[in-house]
PDB file of N, CA and C in Angstrom:
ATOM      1  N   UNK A   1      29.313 -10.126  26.138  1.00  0.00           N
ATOM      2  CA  UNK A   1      28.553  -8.880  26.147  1.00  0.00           C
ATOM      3  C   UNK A   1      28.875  -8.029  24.918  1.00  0.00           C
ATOM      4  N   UNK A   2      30.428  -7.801  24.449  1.00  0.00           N
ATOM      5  CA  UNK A   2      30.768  -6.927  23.351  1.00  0.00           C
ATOM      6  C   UNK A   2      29.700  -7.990  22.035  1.00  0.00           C
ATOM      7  N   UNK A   3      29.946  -8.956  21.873  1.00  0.00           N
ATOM      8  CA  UNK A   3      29.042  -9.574  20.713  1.00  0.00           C
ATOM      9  C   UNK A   3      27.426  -9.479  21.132  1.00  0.00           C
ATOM     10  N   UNK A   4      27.126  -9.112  21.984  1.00  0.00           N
ATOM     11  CA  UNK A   4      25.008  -8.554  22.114  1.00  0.00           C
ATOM     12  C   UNK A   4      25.158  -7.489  21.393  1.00  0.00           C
ATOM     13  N   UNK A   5      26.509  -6.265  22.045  1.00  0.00           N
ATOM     14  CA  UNK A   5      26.466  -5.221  21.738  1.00  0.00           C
ATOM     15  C   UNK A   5      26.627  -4.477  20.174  1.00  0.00           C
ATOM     16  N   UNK A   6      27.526  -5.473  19.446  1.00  0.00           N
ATOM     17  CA  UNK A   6      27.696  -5.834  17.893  1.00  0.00           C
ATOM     18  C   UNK A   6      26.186  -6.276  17.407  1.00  0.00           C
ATOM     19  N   UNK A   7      25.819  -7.347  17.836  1.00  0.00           N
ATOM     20  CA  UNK A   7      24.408  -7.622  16.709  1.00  0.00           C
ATOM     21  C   UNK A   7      23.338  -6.609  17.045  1.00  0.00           C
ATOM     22  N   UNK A   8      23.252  -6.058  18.344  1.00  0.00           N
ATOM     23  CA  UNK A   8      22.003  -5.132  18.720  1.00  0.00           C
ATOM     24  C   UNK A   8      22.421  -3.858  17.761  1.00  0.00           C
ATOM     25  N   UNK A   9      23.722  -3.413  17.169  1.00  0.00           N
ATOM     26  CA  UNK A   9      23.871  -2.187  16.766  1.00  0.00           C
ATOM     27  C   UNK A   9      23.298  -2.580  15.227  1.00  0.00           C
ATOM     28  N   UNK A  10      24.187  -3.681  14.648  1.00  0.00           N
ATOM     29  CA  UNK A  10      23.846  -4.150  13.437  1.00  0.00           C
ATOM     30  C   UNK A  10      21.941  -4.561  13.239  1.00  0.00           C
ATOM     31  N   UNK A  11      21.746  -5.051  13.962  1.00  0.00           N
ATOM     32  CA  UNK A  11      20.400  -4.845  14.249  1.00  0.00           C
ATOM     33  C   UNK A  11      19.355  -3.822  13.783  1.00  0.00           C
ATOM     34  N   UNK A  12      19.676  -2.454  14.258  1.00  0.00           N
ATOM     35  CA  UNK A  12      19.421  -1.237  14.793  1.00  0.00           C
ATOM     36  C   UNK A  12      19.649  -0.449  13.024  1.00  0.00           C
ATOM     37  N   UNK A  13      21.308  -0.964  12.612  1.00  0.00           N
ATOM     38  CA  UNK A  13      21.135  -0.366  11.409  1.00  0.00           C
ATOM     39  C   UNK A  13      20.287  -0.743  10.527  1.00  0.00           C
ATOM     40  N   UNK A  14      19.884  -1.918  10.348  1.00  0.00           N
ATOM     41  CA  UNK A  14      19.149  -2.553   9.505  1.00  0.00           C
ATOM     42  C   UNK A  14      17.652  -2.287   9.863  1.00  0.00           C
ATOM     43  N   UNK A  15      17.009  -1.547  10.193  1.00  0.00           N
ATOM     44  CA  UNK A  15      15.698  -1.471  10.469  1.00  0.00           C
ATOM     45  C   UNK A  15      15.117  -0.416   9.543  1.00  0.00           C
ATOM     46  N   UNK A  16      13.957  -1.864   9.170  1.00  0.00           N
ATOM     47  CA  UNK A  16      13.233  -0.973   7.686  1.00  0.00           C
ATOM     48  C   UNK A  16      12.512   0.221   8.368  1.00  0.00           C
ATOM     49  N   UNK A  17      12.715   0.556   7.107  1.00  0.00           N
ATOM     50  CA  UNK A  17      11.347   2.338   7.120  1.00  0.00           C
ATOM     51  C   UNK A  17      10.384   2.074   7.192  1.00  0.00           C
ATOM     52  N   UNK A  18       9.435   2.415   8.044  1.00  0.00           N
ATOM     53  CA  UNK A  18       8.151   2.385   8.221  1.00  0.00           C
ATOM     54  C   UNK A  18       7.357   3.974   7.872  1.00  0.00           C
ATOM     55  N   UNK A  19       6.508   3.924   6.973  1.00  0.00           N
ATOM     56  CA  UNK A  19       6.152   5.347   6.408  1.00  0.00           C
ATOM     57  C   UNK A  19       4.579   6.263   8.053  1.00  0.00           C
ATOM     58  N   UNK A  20       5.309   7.542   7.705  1.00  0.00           N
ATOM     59  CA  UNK A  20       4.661   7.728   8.752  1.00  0.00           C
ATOM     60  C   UNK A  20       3.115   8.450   7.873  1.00  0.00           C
ATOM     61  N   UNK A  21       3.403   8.018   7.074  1.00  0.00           N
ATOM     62  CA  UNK A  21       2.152   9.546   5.445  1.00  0.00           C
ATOM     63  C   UNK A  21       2.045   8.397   4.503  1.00  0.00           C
ATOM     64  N   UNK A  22       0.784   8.070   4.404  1.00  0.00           N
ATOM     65  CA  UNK A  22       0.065   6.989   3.096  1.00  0.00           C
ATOM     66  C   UNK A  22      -1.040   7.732   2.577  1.00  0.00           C
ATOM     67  N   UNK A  23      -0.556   8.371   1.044  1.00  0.00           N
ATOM     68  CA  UNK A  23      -1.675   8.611   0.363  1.00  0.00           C
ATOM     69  C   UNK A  23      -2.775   7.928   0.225  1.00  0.00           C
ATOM     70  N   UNK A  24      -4.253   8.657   0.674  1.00  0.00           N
ATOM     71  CA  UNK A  24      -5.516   8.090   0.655  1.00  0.00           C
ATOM     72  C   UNK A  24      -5.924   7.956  -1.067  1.00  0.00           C
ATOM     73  N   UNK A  25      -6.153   6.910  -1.451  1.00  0.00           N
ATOM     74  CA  UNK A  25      -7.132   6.604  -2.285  1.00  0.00           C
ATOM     75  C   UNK A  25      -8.131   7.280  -2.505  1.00  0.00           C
ATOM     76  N   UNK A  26      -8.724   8.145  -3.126  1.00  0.00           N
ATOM     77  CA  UNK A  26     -10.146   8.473  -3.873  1.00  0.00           C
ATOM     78  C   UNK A  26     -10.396   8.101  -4.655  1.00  0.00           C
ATOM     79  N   UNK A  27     -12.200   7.012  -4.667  1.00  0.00           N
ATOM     80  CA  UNK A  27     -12.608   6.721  -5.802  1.00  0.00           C
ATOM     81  C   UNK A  27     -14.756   7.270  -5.713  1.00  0.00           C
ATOM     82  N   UNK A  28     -15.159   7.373  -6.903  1.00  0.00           N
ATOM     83  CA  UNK A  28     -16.271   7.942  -6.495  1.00  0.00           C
ATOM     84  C   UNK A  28     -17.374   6.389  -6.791  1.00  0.00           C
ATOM     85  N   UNK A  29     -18.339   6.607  -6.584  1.00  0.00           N
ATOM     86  CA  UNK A  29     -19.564   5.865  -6.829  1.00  0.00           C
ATOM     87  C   UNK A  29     -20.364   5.833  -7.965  1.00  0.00           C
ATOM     88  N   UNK A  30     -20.896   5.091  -8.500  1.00  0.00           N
ATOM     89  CA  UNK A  30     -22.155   5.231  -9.409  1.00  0.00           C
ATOM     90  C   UNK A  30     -22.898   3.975  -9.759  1.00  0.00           C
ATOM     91  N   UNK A  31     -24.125   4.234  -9.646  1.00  0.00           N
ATOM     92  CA  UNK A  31     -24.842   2.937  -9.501  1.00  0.00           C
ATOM     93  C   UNK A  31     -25.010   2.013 -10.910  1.00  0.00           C
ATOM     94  N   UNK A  32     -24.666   2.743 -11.856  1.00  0.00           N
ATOM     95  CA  UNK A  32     -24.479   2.038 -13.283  1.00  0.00           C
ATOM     96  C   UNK A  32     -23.559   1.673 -13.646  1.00  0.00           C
ATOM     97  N   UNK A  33     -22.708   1.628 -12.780  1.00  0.00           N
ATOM     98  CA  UNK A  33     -21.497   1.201 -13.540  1.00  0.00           C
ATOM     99  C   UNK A  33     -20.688   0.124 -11.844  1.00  0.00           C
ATOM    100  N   UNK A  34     -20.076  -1.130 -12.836  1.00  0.00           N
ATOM    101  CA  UNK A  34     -19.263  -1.878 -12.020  1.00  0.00           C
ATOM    102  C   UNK A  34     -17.947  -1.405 -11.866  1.00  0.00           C
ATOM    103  N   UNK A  35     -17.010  -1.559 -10.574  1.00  0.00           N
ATOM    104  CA  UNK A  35     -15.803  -1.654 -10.684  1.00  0.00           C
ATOM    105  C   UNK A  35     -15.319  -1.541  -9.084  1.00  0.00           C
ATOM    106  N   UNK A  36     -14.157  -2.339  -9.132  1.00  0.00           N
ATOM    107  CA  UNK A  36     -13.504  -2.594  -7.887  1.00  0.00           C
ATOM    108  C   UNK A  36     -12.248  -1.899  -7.753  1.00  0.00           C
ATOM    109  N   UNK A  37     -11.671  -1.325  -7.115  1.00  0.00           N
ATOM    110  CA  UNK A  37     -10.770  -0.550  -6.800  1.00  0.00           C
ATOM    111  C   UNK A  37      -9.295  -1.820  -6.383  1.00  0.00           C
ATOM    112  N   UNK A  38      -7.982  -1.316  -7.238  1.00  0.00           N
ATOM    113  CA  UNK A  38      -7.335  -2.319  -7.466  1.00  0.00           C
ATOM    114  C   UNK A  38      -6.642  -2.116  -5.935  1.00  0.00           C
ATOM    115  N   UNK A  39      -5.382  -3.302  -5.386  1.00  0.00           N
ATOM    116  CA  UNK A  39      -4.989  -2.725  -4.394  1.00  0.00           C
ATOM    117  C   UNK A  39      -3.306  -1.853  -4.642  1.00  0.00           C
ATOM    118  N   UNK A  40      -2.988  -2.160  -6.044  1.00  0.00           N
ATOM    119  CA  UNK A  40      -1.937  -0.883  -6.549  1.00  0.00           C
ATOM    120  C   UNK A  40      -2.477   0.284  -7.201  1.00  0.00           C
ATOM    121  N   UNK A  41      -3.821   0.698  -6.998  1.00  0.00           N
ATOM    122  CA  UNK A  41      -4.212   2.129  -7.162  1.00  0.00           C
ATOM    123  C   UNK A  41      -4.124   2.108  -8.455  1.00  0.00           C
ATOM    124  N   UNK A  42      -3.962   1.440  -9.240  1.00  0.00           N
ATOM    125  CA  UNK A  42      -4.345   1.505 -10.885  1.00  0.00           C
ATOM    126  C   UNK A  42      -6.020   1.634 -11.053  1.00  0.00           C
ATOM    127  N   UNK A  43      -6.155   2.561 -11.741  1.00  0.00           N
ATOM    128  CA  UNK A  43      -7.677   2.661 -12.124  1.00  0.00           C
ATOM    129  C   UNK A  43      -7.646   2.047 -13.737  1.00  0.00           C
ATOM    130  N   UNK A  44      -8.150   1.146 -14.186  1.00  0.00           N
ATOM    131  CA  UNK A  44      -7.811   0.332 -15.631  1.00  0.00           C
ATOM    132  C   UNK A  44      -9.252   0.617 -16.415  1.00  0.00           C
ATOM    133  N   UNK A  45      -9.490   1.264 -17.400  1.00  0.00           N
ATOM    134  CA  UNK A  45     -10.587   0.996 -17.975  1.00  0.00           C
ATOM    135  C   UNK A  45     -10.999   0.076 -18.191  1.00  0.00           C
ATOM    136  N   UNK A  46     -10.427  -0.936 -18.783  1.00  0.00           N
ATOM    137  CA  UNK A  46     -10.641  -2.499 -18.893  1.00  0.00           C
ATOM    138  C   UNK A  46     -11.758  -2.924 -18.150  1.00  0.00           C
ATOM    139  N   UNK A  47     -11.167  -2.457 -16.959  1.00  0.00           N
ATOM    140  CA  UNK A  47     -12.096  -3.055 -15.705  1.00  0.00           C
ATOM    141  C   UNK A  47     -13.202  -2.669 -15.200  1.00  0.00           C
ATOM    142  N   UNK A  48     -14.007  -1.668 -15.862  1.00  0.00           N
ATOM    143  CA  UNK A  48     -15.139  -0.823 -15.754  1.00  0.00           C
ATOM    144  C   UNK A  48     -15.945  -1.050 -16.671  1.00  0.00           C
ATOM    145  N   UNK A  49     -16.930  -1.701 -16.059  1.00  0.00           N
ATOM    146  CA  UNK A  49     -18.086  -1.984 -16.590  1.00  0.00           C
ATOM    147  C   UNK A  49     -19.666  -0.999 -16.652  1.00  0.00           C
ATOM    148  N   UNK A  50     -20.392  -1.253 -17.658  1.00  0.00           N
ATOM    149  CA  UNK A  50     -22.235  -1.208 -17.072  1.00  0.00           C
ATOM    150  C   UNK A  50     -22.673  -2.302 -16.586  1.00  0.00           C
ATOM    151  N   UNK A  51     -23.516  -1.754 -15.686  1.00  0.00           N
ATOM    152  CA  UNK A  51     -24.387  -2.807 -14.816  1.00  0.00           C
ATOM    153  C   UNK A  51     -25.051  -3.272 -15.611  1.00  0.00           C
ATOM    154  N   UNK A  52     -25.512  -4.551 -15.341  1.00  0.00           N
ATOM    155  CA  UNK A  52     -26.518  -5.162 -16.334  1.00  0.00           C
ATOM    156  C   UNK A  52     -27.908  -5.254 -15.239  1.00  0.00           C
TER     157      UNK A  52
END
């Protein structure tokens, strides 16, 4: 029982952070222009196109 009680504590310390607040993303629209929204929130010019 003392060794449940050892790994359940060690256990317990080790427990990742889970965030309770995730900044929302804003991106706007426009019909002339291409681009996909990255999933690390980099906005790249590179990657912004005109529609053809």
């Amino acid at each position: 029982m003392v060794l449940l009680q050892q790994a359940l504590a060690a256990g317990l310390a080790d427990m990742p952070l889970i965030p309770l607040y995730v900044r929302n993303q804003t991106s706007a629209h426009c019909r002339r222009l291409e681009f996909r929204p990255r999933q690390d929130g980099m906005v790249l010019i590179s990657e912004i196109s005109f529609r053809r």
